[in-house]
Protein backbone atom coordinates (compact mmCIF):
# COMPACT_ATOMS: atom_id res chain seq x y z
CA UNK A 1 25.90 -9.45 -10.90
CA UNK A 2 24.48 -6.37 -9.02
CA UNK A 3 22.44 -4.05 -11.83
CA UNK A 4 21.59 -1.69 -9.81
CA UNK A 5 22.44 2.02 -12.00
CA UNK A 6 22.79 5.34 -9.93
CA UNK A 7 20.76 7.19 -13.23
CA UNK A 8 17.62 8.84 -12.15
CA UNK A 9 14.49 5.92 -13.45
CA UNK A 10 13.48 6.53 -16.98
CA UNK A 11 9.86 8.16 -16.09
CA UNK A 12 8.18 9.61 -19.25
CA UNK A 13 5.85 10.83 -17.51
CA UNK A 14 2.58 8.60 -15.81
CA UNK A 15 3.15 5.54 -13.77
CA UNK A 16 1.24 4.08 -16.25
CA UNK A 17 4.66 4.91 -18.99
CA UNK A 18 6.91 4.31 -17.01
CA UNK A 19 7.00 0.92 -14.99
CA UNK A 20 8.34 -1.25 -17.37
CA UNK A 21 10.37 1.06 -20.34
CA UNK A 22 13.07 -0.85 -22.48
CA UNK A 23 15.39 -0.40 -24.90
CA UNK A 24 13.22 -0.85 -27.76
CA UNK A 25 10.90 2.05 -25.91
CA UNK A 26 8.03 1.88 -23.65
CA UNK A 27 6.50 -1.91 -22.93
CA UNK A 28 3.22 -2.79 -24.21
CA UNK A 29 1.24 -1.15 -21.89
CA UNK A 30 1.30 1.82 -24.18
CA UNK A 31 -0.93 0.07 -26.71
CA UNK A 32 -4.98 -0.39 -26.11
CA UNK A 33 -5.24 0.48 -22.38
CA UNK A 34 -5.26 3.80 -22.71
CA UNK A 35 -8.14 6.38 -22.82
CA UNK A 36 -8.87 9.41 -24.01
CA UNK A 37 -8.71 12.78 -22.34
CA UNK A 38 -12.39 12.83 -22.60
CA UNK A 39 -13.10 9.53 -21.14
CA UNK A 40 -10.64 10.01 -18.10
CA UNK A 41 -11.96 13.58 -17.07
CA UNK A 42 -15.10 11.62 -15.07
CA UNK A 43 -12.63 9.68 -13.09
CA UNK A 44 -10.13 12.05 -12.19
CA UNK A 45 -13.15 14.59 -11.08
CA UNK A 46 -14.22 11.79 -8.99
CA UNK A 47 -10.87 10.50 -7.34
CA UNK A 48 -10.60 14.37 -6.56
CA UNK A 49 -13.83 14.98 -4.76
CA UNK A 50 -12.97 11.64 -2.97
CA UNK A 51 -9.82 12.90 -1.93
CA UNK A 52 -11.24 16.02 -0.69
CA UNK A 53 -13.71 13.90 1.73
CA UNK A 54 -11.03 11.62 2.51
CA UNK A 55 -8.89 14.53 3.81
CA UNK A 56 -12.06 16.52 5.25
CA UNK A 57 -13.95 13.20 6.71
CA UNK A 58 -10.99 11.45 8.14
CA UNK A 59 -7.71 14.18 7.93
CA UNK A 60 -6.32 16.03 10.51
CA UNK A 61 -4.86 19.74 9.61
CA UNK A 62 -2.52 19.49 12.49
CA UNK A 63 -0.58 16.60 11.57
CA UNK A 64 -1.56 16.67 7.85
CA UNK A 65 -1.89 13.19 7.90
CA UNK A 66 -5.56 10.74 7.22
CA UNK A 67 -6.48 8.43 9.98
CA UNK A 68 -7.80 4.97 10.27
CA UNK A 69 -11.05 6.46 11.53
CA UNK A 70 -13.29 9.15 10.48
CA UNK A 71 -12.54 12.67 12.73
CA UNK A 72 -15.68 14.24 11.50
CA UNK A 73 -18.39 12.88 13.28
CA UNK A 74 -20.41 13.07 16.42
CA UNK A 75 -17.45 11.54 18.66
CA UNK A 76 -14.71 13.87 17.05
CA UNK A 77 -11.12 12.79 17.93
CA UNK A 78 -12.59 10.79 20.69
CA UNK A 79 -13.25 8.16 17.18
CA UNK A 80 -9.30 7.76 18.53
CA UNK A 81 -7.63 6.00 21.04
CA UNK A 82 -6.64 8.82 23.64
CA UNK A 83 -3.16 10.18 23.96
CA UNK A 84 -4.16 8.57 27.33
CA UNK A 85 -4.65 5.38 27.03
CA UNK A 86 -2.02 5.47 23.98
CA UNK A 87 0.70 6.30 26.61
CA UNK A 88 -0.65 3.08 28.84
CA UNK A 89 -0.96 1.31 25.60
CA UNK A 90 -4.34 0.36 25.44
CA UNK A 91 -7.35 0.29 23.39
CA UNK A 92 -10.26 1.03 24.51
CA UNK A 93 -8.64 -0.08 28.10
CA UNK A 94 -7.50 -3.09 27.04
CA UNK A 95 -3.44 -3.76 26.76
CA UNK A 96 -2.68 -3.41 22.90
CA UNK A 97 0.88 -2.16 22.68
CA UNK A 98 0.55 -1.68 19.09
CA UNK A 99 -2.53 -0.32 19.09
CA UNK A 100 -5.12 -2.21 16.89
CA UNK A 101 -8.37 -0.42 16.87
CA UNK A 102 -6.99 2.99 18.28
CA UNK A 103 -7.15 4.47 14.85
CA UNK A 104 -3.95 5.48 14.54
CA UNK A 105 -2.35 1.70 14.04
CA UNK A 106 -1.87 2.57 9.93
CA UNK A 107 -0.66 5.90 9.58
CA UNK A 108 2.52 5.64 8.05
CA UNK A 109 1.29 2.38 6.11
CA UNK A 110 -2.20 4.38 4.70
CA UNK A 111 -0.67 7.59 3.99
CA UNK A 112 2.36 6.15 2.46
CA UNK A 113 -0.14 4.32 -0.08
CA UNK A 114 -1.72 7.48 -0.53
CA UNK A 115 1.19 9.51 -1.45
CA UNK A 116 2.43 6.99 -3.90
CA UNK A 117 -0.47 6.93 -5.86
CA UNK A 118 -1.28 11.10 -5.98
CA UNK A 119 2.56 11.24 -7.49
CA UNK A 120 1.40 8.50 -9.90
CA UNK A 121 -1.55 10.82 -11.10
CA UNK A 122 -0.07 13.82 -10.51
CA UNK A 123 2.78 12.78 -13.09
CA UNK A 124 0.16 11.20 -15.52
CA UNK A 125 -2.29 14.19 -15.24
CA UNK A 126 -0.38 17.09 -13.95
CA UNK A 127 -3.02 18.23 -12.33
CA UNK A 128 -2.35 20.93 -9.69
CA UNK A 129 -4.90 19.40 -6.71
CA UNK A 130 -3.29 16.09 -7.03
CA UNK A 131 0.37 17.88 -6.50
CA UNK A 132 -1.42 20.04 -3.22
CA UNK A 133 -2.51 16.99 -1.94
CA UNK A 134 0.95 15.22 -2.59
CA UNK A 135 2.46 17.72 -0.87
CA UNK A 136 0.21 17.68 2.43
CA UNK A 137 0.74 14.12 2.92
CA UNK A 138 4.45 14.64 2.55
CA UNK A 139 4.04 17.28 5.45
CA UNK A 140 2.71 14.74 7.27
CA UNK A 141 4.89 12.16 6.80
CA UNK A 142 7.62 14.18 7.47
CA UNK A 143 6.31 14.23 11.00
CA UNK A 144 5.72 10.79 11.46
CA UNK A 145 9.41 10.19 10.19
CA UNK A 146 10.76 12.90 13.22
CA UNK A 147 8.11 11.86 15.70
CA UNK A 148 10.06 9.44 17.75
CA UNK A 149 13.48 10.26 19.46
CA UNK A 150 14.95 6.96 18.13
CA UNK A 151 16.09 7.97 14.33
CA UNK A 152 14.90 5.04 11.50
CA UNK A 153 11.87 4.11 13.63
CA UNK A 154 8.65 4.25 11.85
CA UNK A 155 6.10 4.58 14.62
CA UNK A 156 2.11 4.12 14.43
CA UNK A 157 1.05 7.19 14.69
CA UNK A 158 0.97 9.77 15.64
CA UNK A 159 -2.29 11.01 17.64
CA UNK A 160 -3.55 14.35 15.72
CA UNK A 161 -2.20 15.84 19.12
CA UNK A 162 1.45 15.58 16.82
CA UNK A 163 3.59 13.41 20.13
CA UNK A 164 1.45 10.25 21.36
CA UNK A 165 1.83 6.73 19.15
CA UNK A 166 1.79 3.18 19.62
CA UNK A 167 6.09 2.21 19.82
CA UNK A 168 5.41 -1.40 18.79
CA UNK A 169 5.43 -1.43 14.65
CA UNK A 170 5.51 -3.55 11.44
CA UNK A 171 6.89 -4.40 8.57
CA UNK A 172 3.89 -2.62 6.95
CA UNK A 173 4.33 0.82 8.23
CA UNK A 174 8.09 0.95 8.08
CA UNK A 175 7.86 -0.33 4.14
CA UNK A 176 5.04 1.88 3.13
CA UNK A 177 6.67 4.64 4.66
CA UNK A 178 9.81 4.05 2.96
CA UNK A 179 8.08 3.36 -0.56
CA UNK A 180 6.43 6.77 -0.26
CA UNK A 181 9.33 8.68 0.68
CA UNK A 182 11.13 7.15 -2.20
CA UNK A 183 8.40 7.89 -4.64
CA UNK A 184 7.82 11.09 -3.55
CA UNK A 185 11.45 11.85 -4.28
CA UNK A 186 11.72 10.66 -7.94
CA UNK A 187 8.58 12.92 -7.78
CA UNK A 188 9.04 16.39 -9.89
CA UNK A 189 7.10 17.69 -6.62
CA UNK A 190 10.17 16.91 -4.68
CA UNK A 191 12.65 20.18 -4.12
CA UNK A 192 16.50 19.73 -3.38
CA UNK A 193 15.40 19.88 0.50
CA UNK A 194 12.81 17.32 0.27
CA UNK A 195 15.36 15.40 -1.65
CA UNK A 196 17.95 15.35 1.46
CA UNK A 197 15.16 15.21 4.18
CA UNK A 198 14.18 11.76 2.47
CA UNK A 199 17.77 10.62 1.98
CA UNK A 200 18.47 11.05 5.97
CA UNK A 201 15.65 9.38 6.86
CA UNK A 202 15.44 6.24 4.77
CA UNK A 203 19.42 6.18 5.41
CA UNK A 204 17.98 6.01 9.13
CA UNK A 205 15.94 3.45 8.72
CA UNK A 206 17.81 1.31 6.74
CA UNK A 207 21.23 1.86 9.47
CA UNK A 208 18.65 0.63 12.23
CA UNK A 209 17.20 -2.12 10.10
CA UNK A 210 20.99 -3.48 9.91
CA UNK A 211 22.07 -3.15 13.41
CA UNK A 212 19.25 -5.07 14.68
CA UNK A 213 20.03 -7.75 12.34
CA UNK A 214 17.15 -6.69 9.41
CA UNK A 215 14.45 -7.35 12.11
CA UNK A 216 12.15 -4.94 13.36
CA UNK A 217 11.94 -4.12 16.99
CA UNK A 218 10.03 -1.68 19.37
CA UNK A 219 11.09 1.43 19.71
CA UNK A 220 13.16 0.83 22.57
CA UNK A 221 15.20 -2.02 21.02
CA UNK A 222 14.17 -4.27 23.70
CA UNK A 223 12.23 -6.53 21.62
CA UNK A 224 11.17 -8.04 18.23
CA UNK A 225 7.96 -5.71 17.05
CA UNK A 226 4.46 -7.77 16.79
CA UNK A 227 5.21 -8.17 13.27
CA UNK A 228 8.81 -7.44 13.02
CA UNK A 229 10.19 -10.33 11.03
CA UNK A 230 13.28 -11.19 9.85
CA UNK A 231 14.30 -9.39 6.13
CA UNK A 232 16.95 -12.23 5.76
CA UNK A 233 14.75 -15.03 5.80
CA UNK A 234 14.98 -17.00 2.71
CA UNK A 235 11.30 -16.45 1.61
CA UNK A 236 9.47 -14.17 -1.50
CA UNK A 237 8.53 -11.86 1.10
CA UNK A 238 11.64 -11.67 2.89
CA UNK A 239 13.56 -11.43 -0.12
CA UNK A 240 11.30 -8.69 -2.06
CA UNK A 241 11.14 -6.41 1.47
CA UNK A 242 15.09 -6.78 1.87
CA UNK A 243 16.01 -6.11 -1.79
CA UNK A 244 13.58 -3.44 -2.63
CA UNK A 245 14.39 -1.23 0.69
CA UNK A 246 17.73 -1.62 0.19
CA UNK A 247 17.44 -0.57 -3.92
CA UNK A 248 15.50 2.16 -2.46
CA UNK A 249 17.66 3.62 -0.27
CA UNK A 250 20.76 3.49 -2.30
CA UNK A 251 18.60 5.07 -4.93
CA UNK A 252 17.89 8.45 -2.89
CA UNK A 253 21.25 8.62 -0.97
CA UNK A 254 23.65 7.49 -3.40
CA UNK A 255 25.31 5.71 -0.65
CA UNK A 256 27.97 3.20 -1.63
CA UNK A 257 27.21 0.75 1.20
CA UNK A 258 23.69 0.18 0.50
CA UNK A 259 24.39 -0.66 -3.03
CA UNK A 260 27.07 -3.18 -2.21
CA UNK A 261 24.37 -4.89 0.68
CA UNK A 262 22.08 -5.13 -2.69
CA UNK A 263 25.01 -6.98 -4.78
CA UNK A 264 25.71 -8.91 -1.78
CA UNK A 265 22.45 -10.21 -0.54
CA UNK A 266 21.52 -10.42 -3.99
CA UNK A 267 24.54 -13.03 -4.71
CA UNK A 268 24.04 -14.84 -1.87
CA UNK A 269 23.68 -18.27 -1.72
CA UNK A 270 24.18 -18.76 -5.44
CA UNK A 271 21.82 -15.97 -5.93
CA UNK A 272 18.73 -18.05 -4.47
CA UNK A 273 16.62 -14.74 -3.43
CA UNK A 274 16.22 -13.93 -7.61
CA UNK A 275 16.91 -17.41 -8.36
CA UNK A 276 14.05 -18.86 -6.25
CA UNK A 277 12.45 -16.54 -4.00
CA UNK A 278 11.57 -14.12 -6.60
CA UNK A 279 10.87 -16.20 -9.17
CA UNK A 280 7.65 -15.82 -11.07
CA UNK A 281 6.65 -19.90 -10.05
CA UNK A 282 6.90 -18.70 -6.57
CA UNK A 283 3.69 -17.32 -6.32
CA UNK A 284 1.98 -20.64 -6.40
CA UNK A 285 3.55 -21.15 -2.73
CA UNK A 286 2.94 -17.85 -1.49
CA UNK A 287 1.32 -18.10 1.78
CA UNK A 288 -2.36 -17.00 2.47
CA UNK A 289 -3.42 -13.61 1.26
CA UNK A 290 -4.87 -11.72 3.33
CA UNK A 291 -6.35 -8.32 3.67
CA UNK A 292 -3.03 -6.44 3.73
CA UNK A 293 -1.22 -8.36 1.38
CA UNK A 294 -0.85 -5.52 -1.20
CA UNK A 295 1.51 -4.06 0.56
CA UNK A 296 3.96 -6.72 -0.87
CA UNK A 297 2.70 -5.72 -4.42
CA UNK A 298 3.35 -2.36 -4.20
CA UNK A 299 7.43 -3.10 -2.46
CA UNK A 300 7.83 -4.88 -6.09
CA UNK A 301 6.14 -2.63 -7.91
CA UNK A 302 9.15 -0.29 -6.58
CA UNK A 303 11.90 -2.72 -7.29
CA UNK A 304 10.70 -3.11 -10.80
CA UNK A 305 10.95 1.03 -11.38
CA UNK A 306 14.75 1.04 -9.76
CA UNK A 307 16.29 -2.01 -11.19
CA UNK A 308 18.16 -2.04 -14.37
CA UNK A 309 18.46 -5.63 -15.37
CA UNK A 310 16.30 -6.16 -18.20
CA UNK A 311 15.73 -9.52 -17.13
CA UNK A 312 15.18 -8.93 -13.55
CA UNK A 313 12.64 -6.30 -14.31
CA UNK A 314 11.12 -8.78 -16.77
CA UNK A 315 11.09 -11.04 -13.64
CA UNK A 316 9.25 -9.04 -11.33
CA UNK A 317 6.73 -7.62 -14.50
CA UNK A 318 6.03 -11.18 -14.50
CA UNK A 319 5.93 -11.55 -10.61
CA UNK A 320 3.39 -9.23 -10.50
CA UNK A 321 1.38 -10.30 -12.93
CA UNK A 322 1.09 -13.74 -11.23
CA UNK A 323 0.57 -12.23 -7.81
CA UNK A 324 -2.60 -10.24 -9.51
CA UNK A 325 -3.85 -13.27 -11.72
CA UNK A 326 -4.11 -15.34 -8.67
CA UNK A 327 -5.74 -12.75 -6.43
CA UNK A 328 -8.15 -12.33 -9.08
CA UNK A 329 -8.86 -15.86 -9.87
CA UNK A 330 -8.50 -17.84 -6.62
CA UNK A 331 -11.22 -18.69 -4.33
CA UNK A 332 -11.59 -16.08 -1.13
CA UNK A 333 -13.18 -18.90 0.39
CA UNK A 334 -10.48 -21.23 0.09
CA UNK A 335 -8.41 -20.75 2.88
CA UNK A 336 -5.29 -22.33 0.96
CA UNK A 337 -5.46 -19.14 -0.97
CA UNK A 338 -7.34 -16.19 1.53
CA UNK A 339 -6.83 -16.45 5.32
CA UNK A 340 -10.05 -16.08 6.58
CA UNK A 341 -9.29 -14.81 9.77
CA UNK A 342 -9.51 -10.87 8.38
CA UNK A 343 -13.66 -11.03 7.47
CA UNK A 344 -14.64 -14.10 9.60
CA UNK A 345 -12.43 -14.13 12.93
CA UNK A 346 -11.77 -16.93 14.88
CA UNK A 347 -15.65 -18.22 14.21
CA UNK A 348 -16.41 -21.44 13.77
CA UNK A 349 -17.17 -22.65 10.29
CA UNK A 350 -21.20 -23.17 10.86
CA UNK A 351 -21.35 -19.67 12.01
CA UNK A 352 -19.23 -18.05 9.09
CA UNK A 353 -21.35 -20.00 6.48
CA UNK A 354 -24.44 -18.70 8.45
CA UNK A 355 -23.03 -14.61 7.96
CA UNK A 356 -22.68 -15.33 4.25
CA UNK A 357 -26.03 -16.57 3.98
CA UNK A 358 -27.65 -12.87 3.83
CA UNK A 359 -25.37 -11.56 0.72
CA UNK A 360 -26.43 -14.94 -1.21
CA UNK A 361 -22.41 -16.53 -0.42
CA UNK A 362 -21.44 -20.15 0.99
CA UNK A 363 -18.11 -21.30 1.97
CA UNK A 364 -19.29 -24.30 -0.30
CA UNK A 365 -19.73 -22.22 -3.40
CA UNK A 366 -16.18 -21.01 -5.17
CA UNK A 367 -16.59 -17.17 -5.21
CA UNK A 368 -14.07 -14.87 -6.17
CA UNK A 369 -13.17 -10.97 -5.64
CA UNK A 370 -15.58 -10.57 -8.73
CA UNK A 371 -18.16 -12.29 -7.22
CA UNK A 372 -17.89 -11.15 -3.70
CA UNK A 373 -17.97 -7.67 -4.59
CA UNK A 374 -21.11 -8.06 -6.88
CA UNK A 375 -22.62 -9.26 -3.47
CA UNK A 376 -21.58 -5.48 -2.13
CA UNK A 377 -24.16 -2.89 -1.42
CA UNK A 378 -23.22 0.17 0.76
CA UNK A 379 -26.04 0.52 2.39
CA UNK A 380 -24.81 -2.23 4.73
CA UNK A 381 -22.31 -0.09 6.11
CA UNK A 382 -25.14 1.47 7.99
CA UNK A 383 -25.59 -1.90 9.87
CA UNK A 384 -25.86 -2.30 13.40
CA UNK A 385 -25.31 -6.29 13.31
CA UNK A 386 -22.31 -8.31 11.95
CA UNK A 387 -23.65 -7.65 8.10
CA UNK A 388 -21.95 -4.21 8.36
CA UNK A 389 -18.43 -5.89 9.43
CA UNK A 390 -18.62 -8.62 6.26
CA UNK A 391 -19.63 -6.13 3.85
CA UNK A 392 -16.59 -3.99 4.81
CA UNK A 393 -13.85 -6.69 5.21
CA UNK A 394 -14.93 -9.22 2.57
CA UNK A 395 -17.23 -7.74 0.11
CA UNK A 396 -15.38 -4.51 0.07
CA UNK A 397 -12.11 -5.13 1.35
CA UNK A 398 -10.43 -8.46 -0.47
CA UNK A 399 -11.24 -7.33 -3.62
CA UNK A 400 -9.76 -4.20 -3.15
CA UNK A 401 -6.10 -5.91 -2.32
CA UNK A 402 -6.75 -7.68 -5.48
CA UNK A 403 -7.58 -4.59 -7.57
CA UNK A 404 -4.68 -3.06 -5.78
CA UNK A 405 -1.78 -6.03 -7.27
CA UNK A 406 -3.74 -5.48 -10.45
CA UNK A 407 -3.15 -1.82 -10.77
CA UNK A 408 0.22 -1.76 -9.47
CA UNK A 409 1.29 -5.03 -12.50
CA UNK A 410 0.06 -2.24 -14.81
CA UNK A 411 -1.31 -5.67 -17.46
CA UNK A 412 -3.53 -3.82 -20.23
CA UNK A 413 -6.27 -6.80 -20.33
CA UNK A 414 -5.94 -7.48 -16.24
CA UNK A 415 -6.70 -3.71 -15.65
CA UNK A 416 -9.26 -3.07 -18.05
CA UNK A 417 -11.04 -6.21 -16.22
CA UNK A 418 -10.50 -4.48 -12.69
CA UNK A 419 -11.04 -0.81 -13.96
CA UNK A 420 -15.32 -0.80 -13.77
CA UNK A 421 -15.08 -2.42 -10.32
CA UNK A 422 -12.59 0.17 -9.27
CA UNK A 423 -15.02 2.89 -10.94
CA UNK A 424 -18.04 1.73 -9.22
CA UNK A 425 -15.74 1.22 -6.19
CA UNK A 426 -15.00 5.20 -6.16
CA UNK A 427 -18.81 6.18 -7.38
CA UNK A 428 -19.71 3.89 -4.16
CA UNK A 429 -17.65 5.91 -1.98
CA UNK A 430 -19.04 9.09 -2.89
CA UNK A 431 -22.25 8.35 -2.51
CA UNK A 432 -21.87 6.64 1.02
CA UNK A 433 -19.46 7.73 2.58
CA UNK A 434 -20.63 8.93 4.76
CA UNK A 435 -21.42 5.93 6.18
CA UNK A 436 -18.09 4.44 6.80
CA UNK A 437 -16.66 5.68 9.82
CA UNK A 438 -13.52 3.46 9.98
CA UNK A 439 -11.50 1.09 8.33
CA UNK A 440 -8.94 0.76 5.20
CA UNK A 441 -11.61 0.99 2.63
CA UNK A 442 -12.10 4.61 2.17
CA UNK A 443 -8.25 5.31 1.86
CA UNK A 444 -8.37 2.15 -0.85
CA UNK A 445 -10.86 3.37 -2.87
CA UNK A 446 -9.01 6.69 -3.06
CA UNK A 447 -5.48 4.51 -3.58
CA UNK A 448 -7.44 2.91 -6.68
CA UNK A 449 -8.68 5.40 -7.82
CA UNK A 450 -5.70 7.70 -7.88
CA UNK A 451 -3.78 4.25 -9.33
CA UNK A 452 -6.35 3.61 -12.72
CA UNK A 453 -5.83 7.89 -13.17
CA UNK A 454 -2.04 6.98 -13.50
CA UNK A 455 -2.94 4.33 -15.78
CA UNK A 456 -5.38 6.06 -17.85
CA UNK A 457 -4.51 9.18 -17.91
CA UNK A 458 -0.96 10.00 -19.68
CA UNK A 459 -1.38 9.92 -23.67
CA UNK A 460 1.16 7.46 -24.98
CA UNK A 461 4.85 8.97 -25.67
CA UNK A 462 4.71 11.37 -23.01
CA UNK A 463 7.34 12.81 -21.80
């Protein structure tokens, strides 16, 4: 039975209120999580100087949006792929139509993070910087959403020249982007023209999503995007990307049709996507994570905050919770459970167990995200040799996809296990920095950051 209500969500304030509210009143995340306004003022100073360098270091003021690479240094915008060689589309003159390593290959999905955790903190904390900042991103993915010619196609990009990106895209950038957009409209940042802007364009999206058949394809139609998948494929992820875009864009445009695809696909099959797909059990036969795989997290995370069935929002609570409890647990080094190919390449197994060797890991040893992170020390990012690319993509990166589910499953005792890490994670960042010069980790520690604010920060029964 589609449950799907056209009510605005019941926010009472921070996302850290508001995910899961029932009848009986807010779930029990309300209870010991929770600290004072005392304890929280550190953090929040902290996310907010990060932010700043995260928008100074790597932000361009003509597009408004953060790149992949830092803009401040010695090389400038030449850290980017050229509107050049974008046009040609290359990197670093080598044929990469969607333009891995340019830079610019994660705007939309990197920005739309970012914006969906500022309105999380701005809501808990109310805090004017955090509502600036919203709003600047917003800019900027305004122009990402008008860039292309082709309306409902999320491009990478663009170039901080505001017309040059990469036409081949993802299921990443075109659900991050839509998750943002949505956010940002159940946002109280969000005037009555922001409101319509974001109904057009997620209406876009989702009308080209259907007349290709739910797959993704290059700009020009003429072909499946690198990672363009099928929505309809009877799989978690298919299922949770197909169900929470469409709840999504029903929810800003009120349109009829979008909430009768929801019933429909929802139904289908005897109702297998909930039935099966989304399941809490299903987790145990999700596929490989790897280091974008909280993308997925953050599409239920949505889907939980619009859907009105009780138990369908207990559902994906407890979906959530098993996607974070095995990213946690797991071992990174088992690649039943982490693809390996995202810190180690296509290396063979004596050389991978030979790069661990400096930061005291073996593939032979179970480690997880706790462990590999206590292995961490920034100063490797100043590394001229391969240490410099483990430390950023394993020690660094996996755990923050796992601290990222965690967050976003909003569990009292799985947060308060991730919150130091996430601290040190942010206290890390400050201090160097400077040091990173490209890569998803700066924008992640920001994302976390701005995520345990949310959580931390709204007293319980705000409204």
């Amino acid at each position: 039975m589609f449950s799907l209500d056209t009510r605005p969500p019941p926010y009472v304030g921070g996302y850290g209120l508001s995910v899961f509210r029932t009848a009986r009143g807010i779930s029990g995340l309300a209870v010991a999580l929770l600290t004072s306004a005392a304890d929280a003022a550190p953090l929040r100073d902290q996310v907010a100087e990060l932010c700043r360098d995260h928008l100074s270091g790597f932000g361009s003021t003509e597009t408004r949006v953060v790149y992949h690479h830092r803009l401040d240094g010695p090389r400038g915008l030449g850290a980017l792929s050229s509107p050049e060689e974008i046009k040609q589309r290359l990197v670093r003159g080598k044929p990469m139509p969607y333009g891995y390593g340019s830079g610019i290959q994660d705007v939309a999905l990197e920005n739309g993070h970012f914006l969906y955790a500022l309105c999380d903190a701005y809501e808990a904390t109310r805090d004017p910087f955090f509502a600036e900042t919203a709003r600047r991103i917003f800019a900027g993915l305004k122009l990402v959403a008008t860039v292309s010619p082709v309306p409902g196609f999320v491009p990478r990009g663009p170039h901080p020249d505001g017309k040059s990106y990469y036409p081949n895209s993802s299921r990443d950038q075109h659900c991050a982007f839509v998750e943002a957009m949505w956010r940002y409209s159940r946002s109280p940042l969000a005037t009555a023209e922001d409101k319509r802007f974001i109904a057009d364009k997620l209406d876009n999206v989702a009308r080209r999503m259907e007349s290709n058949g739910w797959k993704i394809m290059v700009e020009d139609g003429s072909a499946m995007a690198h990672v363009g998948f099928g929505w309809t494929q009877w799989t978690s992820i298919g299922s949770l990307t197909l169900l929470s875009v469409l709840a999504e864009t029903h929810d800003v445009t009120g349109d009829r049709h979008w909430r009768e695809l929801y019933e429909k696909f929802s139904a289908e099959k005897d109702g297998e996507r909930w039935r099966r797909w989304l399941r809490p059990g299903a987790v145990d036969n999700w596929p490989p994570f790897t280091l974008y795989s909280n993308q997925f997290a953050v599409g239920l995370n949505a889907l939980a905050r619009i859907e009105r069935d009780e138990a369908r929002r207990r559902q994906l609570k407890e979906m959530l919770l098993r996607l974070a409890e095995r990213a946690l647990r797991t071992d990174v080094f088992d690649v039943r459970a982490w693809r390996r190919l995202d810190w180690a390449g296509d290396g063979a197994e004596d050389e991978t167990e030979s790069s661990l060797k400096p930061f005291g890991l073996s593939l032979r040893r179970k480690a997880t995200v706790f462990n590999i992170y206590r292995a961490f020390n920034p100063e490797q990012w100043a590394a001229k040799d391969r240490t410099k690319s483990i430390s950023g993509k394993l020690l660094f990166g996996i755990p923050t996809v796992a601290f990222h589910k965690t967050l976003l499953s909003a569990d009292p005792s799985l947060v308060a296990e991730v919150a130091p890490c996430v601290r040190d994670m942010v206290a890390k960042m400050l201090s160097h920095g400077h040091f990173y010069t490209g890569g998803e980790n700066f924008n992640r520690a920001v994302v976390l950051g701005l995520h345990l604010i949310a959580l931390e920060g709204a007293p319980a029964g705000a409204k």
